[in-house]
PDB file of N, CA and C in Angstrom:
ATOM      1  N   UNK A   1     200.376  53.079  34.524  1.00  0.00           N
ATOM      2  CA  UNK A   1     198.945  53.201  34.640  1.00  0.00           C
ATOM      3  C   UNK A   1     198.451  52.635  35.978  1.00  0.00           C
ATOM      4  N   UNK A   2     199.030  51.788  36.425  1.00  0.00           N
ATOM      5  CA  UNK A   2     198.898  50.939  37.673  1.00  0.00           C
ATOM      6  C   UNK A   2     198.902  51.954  39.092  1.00  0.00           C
ATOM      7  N   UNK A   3     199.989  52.368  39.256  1.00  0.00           N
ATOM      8  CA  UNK A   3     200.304  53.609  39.819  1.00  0.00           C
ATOM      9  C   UNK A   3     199.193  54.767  40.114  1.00  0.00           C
ATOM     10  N   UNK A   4     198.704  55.014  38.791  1.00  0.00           N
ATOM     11  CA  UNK A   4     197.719  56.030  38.682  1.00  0.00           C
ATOM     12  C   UNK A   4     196.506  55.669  39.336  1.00  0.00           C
ATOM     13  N   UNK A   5     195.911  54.503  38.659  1.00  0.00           N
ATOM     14  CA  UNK A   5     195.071  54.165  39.530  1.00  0.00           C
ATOM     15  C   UNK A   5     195.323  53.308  40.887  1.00  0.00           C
ATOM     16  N   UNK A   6     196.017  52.909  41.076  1.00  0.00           N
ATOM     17  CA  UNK A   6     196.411  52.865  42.672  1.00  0.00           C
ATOM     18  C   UNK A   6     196.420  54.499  43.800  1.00  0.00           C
ATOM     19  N   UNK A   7     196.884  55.853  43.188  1.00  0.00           N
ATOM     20  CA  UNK A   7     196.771  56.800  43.651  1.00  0.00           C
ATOM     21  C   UNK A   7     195.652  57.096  43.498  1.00  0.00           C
ATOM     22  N   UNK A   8     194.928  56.974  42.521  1.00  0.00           N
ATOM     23  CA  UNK A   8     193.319  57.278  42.826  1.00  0.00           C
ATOM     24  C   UNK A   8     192.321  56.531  43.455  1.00  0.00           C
ATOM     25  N   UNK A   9     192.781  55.434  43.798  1.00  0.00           N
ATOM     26  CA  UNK A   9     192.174  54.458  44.763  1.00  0.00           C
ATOM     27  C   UNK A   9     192.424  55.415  46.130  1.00  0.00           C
ATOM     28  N   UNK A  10     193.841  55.464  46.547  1.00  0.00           N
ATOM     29  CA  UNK A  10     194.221  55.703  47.704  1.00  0.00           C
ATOM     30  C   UNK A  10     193.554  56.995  48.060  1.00  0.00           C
ATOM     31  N   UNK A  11     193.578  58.285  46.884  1.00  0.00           N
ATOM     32  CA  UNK A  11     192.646  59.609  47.207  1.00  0.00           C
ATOM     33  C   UNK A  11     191.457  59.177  47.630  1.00  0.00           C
ATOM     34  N   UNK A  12     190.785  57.903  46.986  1.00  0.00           N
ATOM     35  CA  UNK A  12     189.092  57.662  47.699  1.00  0.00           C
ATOM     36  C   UNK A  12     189.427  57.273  48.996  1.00  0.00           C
ATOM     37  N   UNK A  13     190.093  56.350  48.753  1.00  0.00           N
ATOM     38  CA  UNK A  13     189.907  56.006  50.533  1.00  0.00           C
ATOM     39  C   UNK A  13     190.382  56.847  51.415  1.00  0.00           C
ATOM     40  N   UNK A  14     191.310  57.766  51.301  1.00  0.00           N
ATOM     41  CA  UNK A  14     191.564  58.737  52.330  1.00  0.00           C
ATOM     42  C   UNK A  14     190.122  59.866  52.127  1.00  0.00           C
ATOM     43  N   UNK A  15     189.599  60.071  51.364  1.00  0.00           N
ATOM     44  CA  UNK A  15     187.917  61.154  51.137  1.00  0.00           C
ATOM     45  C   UNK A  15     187.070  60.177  52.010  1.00  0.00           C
ATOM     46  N   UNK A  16     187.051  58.990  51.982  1.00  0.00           N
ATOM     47  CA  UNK A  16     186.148  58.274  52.205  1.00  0.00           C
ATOM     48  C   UNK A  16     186.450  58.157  54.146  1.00  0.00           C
ATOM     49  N   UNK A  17     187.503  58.086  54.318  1.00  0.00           N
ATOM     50  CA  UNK A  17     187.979  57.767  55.493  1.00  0.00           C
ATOM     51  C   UNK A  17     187.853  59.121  56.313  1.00  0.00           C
ATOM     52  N   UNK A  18     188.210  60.147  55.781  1.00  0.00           N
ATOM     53  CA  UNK A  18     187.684  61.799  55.968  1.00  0.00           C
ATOM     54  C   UNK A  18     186.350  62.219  56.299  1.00  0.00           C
ATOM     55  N   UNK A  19     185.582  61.508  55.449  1.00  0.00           N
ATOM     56  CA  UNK A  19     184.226  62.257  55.462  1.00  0.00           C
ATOM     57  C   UNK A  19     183.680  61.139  56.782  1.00  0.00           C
ATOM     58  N   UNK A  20     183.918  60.343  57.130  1.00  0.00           N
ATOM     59  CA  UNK A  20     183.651  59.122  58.275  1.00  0.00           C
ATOM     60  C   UNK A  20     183.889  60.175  59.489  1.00  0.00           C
ATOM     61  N   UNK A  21     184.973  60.180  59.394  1.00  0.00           N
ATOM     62  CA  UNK A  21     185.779  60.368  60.331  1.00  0.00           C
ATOM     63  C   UNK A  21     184.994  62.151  61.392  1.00  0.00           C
ATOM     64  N   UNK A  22     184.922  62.653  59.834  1.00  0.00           N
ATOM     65  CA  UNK A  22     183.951  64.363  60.174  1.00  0.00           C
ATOM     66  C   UNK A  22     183.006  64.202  60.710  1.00  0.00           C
ATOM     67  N   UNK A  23     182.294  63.548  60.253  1.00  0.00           N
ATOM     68  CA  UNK A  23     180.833  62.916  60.266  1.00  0.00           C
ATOM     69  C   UNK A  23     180.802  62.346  61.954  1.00  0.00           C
ATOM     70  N   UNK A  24     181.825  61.842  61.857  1.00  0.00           N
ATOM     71  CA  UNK A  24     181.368  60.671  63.220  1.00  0.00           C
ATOM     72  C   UNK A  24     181.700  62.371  64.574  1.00  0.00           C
ATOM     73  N   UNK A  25     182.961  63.178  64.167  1.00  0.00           N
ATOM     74  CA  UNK A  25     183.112  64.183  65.113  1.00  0.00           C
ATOM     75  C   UNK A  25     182.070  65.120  64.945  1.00  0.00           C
ATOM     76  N   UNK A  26     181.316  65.133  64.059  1.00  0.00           N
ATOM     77  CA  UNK A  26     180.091  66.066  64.473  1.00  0.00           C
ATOM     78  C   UNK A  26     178.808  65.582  65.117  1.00  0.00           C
ATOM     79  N   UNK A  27     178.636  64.371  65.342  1.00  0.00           N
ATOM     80  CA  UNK A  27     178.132  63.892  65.737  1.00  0.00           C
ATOM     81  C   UNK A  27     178.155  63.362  67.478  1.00  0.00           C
ATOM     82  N   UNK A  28     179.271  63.433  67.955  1.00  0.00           N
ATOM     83  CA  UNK A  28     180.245  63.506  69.239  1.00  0.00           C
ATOM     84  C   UNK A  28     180.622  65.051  69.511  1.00  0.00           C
ATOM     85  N   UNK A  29     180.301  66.106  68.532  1.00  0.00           N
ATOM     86  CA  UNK A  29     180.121  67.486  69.543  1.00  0.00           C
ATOM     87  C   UNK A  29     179.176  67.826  69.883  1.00  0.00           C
ATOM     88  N   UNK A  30     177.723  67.377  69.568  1.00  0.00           N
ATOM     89  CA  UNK A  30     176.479  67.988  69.816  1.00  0.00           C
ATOM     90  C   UNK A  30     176.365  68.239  71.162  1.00  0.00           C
ATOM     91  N   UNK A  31     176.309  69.663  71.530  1.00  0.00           N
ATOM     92  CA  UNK A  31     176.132  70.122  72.872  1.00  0.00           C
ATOM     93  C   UNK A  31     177.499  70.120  73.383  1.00  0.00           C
ATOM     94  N   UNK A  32     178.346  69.667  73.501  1.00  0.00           N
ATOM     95  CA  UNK A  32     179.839  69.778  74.167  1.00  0.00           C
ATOM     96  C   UNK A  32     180.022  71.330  74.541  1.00  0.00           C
ATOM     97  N   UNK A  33     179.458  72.462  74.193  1.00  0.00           N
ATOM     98  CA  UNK A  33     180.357  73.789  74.360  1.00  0.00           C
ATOM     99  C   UNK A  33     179.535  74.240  75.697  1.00  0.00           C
ATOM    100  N   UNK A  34     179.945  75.639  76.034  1.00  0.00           N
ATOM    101  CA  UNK A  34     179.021  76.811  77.099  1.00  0.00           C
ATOM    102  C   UNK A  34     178.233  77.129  75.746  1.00  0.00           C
ATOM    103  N   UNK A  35     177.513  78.784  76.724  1.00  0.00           N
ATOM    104  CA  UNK A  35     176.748  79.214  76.220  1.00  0.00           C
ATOM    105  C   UNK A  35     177.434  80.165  75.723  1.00  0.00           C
ATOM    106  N   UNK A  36     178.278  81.047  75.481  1.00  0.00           N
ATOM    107  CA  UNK A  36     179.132  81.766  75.185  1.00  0.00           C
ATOM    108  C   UNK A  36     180.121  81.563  73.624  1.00  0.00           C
ATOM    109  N   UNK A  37     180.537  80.482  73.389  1.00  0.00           N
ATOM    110  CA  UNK A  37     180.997  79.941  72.506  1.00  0.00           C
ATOM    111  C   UNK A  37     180.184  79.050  71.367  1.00  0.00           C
ATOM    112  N   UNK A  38     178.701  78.728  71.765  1.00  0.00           N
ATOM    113  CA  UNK A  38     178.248  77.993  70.988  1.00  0.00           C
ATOM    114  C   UNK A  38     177.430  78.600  69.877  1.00  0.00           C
ATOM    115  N   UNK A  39     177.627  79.994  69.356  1.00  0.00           N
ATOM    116  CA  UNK A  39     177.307  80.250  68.632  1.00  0.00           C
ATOM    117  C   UNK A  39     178.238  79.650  67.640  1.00  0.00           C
ATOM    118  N   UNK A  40     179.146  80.147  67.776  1.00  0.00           N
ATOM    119  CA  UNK A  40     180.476  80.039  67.290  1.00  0.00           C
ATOM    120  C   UNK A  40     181.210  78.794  66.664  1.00  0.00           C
ATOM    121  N   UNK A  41     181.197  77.863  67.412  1.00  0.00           N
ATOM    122  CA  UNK A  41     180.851  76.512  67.455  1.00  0.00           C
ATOM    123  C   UNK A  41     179.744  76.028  66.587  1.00  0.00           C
ATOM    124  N   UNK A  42     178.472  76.353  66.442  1.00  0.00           N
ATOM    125  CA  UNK A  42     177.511  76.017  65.875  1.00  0.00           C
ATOM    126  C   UNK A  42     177.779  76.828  63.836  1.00  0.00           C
ATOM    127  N   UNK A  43     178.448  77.742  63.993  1.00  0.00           N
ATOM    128  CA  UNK A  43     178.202  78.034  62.885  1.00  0.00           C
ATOM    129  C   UNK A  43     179.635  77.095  62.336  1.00  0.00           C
ATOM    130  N   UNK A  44     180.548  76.797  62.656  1.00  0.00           N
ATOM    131  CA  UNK A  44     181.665  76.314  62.816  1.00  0.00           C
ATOM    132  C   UNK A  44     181.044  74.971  62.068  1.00  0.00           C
ATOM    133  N   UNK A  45     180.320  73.827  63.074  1.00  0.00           N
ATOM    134  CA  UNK A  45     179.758  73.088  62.718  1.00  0.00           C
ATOM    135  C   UNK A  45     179.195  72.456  61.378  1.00  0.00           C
ATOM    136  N   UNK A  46     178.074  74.164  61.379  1.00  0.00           N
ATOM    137  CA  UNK A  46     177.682  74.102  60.426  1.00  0.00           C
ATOM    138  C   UNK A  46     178.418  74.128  58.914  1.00  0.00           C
ATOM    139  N   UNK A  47     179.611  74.821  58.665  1.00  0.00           N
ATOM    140  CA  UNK A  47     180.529  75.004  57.776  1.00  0.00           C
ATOM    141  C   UNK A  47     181.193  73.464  57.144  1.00  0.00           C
ATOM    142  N   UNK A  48     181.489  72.642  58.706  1.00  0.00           N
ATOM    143  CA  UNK A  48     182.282  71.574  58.320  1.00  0.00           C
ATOM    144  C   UNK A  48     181.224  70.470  57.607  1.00  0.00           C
ATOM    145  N   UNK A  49     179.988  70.894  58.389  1.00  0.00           N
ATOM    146  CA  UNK A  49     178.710  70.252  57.677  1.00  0.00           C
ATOM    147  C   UNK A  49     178.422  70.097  56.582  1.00  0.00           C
ATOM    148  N   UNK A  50     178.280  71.067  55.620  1.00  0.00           N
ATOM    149  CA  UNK A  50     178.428  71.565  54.128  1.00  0.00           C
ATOM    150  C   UNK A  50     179.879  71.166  53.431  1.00  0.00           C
ATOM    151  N   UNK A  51     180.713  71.343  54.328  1.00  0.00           N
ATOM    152  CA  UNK A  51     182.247  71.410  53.093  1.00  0.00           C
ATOM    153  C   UNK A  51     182.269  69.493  53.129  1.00  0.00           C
ATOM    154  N   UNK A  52     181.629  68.365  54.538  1.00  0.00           N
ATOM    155  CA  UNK A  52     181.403  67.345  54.025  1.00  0.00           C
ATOM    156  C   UNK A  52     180.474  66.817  53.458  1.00  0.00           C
ATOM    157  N   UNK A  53     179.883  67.479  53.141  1.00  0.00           N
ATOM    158  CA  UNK A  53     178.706  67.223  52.081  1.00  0.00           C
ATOM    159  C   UNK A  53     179.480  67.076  50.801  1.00  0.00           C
ATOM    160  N   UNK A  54     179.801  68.482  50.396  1.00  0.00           N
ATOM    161  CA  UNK A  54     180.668  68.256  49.349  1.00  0.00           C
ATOM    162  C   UNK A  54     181.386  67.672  49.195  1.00  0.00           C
ATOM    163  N   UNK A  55     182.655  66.794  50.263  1.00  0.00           N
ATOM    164  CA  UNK A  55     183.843  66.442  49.919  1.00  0.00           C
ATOM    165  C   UNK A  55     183.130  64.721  49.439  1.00  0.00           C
ATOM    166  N   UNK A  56     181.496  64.296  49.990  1.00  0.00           N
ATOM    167  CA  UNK A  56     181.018  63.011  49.720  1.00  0.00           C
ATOM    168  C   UNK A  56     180.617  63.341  47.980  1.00  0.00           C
ATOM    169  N   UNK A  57     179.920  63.944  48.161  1.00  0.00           N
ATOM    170  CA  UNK A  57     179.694  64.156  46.679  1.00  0.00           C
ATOM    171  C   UNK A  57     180.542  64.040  45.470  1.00  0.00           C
ATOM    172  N   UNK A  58     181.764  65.111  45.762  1.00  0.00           N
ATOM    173  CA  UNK A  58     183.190  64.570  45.119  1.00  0.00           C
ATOM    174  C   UNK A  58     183.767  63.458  44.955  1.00  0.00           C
ATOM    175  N   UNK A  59     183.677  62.789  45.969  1.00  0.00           N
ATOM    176  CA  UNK A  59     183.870  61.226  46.208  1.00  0.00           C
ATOM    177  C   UNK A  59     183.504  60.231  45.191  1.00  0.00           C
ATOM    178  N   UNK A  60     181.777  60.769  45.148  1.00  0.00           N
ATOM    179  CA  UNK A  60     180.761  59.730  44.658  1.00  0.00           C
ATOM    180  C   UNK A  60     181.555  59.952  43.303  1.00  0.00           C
ATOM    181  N   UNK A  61     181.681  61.098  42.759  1.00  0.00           N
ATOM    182  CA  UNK A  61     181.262  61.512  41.744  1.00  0.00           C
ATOM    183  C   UNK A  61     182.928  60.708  40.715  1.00  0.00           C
ATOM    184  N   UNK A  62     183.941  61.136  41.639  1.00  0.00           N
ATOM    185  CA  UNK A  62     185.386  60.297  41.533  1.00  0.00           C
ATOM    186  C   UNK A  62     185.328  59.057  41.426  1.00  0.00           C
ATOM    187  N   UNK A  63     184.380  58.040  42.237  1.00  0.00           N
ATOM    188  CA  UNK A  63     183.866  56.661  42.113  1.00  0.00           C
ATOM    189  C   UNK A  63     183.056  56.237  41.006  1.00  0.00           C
ATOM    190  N   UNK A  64     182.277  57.103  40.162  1.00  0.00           N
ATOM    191  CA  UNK A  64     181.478  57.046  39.067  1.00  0.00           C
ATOM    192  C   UNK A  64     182.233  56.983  37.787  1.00  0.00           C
ATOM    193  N   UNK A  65     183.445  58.174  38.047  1.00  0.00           N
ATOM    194  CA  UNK A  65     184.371  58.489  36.576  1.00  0.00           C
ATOM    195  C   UNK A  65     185.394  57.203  36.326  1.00  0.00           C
ATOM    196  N   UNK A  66     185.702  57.181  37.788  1.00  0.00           N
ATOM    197  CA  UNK A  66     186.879  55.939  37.442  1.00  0.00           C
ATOM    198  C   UNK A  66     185.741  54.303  37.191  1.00  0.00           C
ATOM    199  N   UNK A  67     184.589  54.283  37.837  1.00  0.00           N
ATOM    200  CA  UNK A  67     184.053  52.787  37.008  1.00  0.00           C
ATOM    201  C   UNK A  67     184.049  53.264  35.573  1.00  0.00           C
ATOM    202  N   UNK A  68     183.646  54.207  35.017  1.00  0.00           N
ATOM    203  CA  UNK A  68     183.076  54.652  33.492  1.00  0.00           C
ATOM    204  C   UNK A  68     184.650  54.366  32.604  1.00  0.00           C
ATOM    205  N   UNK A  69     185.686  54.686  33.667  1.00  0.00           N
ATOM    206  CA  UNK A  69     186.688  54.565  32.511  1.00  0.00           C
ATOM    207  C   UNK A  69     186.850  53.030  32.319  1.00  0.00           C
ATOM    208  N   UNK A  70     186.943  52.411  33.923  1.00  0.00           N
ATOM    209  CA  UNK A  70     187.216  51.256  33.538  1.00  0.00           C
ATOM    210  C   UNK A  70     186.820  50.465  32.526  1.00  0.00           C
ATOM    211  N   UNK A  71     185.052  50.686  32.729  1.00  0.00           N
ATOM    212  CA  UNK A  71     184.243  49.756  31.602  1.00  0.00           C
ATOM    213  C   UNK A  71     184.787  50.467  29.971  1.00  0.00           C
ATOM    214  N   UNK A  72     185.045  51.617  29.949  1.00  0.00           N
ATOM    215  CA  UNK A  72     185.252  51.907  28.637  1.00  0.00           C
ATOM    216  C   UNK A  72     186.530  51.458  28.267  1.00  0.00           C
ATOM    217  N   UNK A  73     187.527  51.260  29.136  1.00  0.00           N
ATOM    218  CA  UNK A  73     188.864  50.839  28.796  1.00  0.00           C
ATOM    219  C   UNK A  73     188.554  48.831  28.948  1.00  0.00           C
ATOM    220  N   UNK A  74     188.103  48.710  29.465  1.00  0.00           N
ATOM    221  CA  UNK A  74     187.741  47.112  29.411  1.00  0.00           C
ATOM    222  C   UNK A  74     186.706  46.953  27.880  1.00  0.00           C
ATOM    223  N   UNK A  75     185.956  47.682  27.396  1.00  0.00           N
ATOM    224  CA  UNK A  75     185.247  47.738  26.510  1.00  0.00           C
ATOM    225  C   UNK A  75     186.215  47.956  24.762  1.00  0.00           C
ATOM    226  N   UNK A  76     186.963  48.529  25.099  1.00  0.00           N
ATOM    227  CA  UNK A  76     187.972  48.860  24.027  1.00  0.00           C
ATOM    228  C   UNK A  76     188.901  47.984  23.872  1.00  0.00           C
ATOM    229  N   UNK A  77     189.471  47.517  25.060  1.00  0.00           N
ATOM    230  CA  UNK A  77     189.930  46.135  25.024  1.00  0.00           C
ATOM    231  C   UNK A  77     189.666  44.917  24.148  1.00  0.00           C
ATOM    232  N   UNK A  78     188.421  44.755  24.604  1.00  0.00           N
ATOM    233  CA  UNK A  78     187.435  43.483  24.496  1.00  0.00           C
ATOM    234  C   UNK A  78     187.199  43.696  23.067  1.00  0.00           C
ATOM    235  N   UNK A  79     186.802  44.836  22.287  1.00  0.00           N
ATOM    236  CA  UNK A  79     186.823  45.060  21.285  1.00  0.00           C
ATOM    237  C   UNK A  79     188.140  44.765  20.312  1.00  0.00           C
ATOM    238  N   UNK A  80     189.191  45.166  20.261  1.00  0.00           N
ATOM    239  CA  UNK A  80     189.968  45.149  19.544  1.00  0.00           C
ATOM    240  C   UNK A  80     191.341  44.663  20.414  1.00  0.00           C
ATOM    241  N   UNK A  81     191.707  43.441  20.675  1.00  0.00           N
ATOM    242  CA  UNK A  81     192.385  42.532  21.606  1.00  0.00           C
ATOM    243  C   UNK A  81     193.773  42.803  21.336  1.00  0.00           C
ATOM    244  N   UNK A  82     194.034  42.495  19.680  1.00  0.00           N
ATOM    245  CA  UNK A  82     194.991  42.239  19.078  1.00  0.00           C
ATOM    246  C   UNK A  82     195.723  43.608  19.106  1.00  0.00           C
ATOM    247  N   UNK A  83     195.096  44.767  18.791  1.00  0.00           N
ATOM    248  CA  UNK A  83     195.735  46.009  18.946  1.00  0.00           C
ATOM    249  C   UNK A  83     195.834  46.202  19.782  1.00  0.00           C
ATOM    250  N   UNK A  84     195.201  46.287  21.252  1.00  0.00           N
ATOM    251  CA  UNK A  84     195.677  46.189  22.422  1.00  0.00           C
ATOM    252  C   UNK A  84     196.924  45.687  22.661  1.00  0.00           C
ATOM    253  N   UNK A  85     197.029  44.517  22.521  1.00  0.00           N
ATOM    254  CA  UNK A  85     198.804  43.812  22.717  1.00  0.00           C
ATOM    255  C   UNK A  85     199.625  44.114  21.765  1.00  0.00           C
ATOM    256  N   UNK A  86     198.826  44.493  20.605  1.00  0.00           N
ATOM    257  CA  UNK A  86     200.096  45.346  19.883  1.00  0.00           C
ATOM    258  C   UNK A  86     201.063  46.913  20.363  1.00  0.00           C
ATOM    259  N   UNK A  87     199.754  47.624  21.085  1.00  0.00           N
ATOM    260  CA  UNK A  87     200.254  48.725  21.785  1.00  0.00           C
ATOM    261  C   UNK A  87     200.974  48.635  22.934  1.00  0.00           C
ATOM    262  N   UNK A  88     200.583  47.719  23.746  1.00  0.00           N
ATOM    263  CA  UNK A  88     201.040  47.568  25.087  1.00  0.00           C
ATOM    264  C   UNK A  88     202.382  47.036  24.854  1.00  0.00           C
ATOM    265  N   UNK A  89     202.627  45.987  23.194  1.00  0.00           N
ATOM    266  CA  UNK A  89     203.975  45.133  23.340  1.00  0.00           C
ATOM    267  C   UNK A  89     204.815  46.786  22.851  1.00  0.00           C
ATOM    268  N   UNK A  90     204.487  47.877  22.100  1.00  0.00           N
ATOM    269  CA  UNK A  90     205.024  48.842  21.876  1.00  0.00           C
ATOM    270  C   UNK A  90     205.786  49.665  22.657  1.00  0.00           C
ATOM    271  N   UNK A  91     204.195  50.140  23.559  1.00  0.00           N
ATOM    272  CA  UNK A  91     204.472  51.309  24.652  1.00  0.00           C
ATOM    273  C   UNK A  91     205.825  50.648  25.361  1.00  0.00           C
ATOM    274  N   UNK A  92     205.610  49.164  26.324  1.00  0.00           N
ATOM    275  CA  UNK A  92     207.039  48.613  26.329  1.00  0.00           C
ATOM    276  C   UNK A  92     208.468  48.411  25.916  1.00  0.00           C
ATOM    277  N   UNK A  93     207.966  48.051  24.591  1.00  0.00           N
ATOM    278  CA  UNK A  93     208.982  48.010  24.089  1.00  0.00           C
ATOM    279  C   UNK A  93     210.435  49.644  24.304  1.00  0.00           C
ATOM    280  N   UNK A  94     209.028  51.000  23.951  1.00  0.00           N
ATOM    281  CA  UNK A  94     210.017  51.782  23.545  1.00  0.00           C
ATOM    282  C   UNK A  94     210.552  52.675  25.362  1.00  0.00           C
ATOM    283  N   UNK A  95     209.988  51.924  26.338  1.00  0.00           N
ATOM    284  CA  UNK A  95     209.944  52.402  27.876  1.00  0.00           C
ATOM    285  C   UNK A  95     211.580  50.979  28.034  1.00  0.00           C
ATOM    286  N   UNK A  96     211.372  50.270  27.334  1.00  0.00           N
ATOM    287  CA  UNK A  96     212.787  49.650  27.507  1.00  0.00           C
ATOM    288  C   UNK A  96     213.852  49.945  26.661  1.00  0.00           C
ATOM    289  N   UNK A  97     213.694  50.616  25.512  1.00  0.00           N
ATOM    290  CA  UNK A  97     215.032  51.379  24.697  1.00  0.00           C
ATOM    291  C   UNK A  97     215.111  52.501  25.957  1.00  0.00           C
ATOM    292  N   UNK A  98     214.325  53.523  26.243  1.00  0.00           N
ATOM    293  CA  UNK A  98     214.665  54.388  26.741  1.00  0.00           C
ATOM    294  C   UNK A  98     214.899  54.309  28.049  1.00  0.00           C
ATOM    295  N   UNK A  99     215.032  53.336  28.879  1.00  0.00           N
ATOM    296  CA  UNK A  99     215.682  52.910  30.012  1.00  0.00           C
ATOM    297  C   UNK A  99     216.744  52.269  29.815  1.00  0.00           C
ATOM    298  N   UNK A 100     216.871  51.648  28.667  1.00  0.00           N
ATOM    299  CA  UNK A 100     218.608  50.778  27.919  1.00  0.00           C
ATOM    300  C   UNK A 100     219.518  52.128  27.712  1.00  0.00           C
ATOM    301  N   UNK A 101     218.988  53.648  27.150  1.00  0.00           N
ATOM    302  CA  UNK A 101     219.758  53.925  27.296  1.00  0.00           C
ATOM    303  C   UNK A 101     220.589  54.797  28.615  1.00  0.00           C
ATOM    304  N   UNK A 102     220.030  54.526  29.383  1.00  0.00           N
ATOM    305  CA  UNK A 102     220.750  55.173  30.759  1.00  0.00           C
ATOM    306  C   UNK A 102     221.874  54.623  31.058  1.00  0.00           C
TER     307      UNK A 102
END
């Protein structure tokens, strides 16, 4: 489980580090082209404009699901303690038969 959410940490921060990163280069092309190409460029722009819009939104929205689980998995916890360590001494338990038998 650790894993999992460690990889979904790491997907935010690489979205998060992405959409910076877009953001800051569209902001450092304004005007850079001729007149010839900047249509081109501009609609270009505009595309990467929108697809980081979305990729923040996704982000947010990835940052919202994973607090909601947490609190609900901290909430279920907190609720019922004892079954918690009963499952967890389980799930273990049977992740060490089935690694005993290799």
């Amino acid at each position: 489980m650790a894993t999992t959410e460690a990889n979904a940490e790491r997907v935010l921060s690489d979205l998060r580090t992405l959409a910076h990163e877009a953001d800051e280069l569209l902001k450092a092309t304004v005007g850079q082209t001729g007149d010839k190409v900047n249509d081109k460029v501009n609609e270009v722009r505009s595309r990467l404009a929108r697809t980081l819009e979305s990729a923040k939104a996704t982000c947010h929205q990835l940052e919202e699901k994973a607090i909601a689980g947490a609190k609900a998995t901290d909430r279920a916890i907190r609720e019922h303690p004892y079954e918690s360590i009963g499952v967890a001494f389980g799930v273990g338990l049977l992740i060490g038969v089935l690694v005993g038998r290799r």
